[in-house]
C-alpha atoms as a PDB file:
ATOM      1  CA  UNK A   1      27.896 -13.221  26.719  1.00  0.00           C
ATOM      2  CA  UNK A   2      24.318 -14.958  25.379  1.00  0.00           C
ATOM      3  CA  UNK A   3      23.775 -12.116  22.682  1.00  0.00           C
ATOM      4  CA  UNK A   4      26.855 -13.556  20.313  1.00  0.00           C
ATOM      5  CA  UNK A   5      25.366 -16.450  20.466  1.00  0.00           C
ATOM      6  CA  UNK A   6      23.399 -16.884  16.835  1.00  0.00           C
ATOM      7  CA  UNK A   7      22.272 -19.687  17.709  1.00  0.00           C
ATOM      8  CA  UNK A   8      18.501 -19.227  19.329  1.00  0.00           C
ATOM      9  CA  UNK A   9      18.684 -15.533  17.414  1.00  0.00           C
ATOM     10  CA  UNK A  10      19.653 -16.842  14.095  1.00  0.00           C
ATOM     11  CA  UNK A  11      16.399 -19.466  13.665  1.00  0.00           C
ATOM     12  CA  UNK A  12      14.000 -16.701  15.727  1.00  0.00           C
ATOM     13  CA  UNK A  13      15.236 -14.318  12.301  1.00  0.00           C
ATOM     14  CA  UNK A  14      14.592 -17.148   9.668  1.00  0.00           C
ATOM     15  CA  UNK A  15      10.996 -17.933  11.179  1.00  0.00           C
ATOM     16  CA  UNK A  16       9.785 -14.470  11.870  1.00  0.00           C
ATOM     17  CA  UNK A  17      11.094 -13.869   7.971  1.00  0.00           C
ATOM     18  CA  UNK A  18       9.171 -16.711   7.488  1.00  0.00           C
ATOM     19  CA  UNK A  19       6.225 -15.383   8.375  1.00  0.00           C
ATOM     20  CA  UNK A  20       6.519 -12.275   7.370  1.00  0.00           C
ATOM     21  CA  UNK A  21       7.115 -13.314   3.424  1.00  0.00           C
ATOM     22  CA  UNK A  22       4.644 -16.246   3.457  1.00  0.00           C
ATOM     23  CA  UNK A  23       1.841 -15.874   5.712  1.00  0.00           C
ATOM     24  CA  UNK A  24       1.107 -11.977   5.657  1.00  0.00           C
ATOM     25  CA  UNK A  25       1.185 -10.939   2.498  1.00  0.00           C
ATOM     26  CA  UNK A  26      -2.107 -12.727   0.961  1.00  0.00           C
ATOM     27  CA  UNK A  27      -3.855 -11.774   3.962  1.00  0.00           C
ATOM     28  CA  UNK A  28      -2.841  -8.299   3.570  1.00  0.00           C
ATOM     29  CA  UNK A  29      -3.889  -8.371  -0.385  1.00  0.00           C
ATOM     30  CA  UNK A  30      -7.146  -9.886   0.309  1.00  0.00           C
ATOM     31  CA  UNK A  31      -8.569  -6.879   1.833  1.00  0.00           C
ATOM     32  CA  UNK A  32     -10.406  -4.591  -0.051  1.00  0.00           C
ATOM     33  CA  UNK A  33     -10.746  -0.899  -0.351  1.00  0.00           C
ATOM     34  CA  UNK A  34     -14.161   0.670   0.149  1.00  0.00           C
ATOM     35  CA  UNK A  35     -14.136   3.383  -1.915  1.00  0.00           C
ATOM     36  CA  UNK A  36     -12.759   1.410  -5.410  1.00  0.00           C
ATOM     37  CA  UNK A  37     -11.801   4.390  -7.708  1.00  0.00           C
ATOM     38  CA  UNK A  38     -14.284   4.839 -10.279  1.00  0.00           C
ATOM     39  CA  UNK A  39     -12.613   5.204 -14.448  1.00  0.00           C
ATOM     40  CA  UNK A  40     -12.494   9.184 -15.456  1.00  0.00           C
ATOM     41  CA  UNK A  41     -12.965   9.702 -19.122  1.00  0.00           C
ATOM     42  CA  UNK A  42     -10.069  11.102 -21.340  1.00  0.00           C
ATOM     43  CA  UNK A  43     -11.842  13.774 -22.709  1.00  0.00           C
ATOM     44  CA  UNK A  44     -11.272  16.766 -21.041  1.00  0.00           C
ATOM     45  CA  UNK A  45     -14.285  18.955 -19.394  1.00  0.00           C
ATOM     46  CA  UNK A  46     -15.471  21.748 -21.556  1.00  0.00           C
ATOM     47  CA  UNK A  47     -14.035  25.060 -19.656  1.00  0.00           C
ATOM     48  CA  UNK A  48     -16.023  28.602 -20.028  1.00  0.00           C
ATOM     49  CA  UNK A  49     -14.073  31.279 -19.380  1.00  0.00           C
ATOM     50  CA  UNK A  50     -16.049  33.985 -16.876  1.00  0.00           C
ATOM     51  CA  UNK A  51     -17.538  36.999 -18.243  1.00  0.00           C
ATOM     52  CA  UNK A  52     -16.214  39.481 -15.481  1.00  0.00           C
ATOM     53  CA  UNK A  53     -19.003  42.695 -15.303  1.00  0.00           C
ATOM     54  CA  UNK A  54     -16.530  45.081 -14.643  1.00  0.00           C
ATOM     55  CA  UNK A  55     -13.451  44.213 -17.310  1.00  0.00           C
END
């Protein structure tokens, strides 16, 4: 039966690995987001409480 044989299946796994852990990555870090988060302050918003009419 071919599919014991590591042989072909064995190097096909060590290139594809290959790829995947040296050529990928930086070209899936390069890209950008287009909406970069913008920096919130720490203080925190001044909150008025609501002034019901009927309470």
């Amino acid at each position: 039966m071919p599919q014991l044989n590591p042989a072909p299946w064995f190097l096909i796994l060590v290139f594809s690995w290959f790829v995947f852990l040296t050529i990928l990555p930086p070209k899936v870090l390069a890209h950008t987001s287009p909406n970069e988060p913008a920096p919130q302050s720490t203080q925190k918003p001044k909150t008025e409480t609501w002034h019901w009419p009927w309470h």
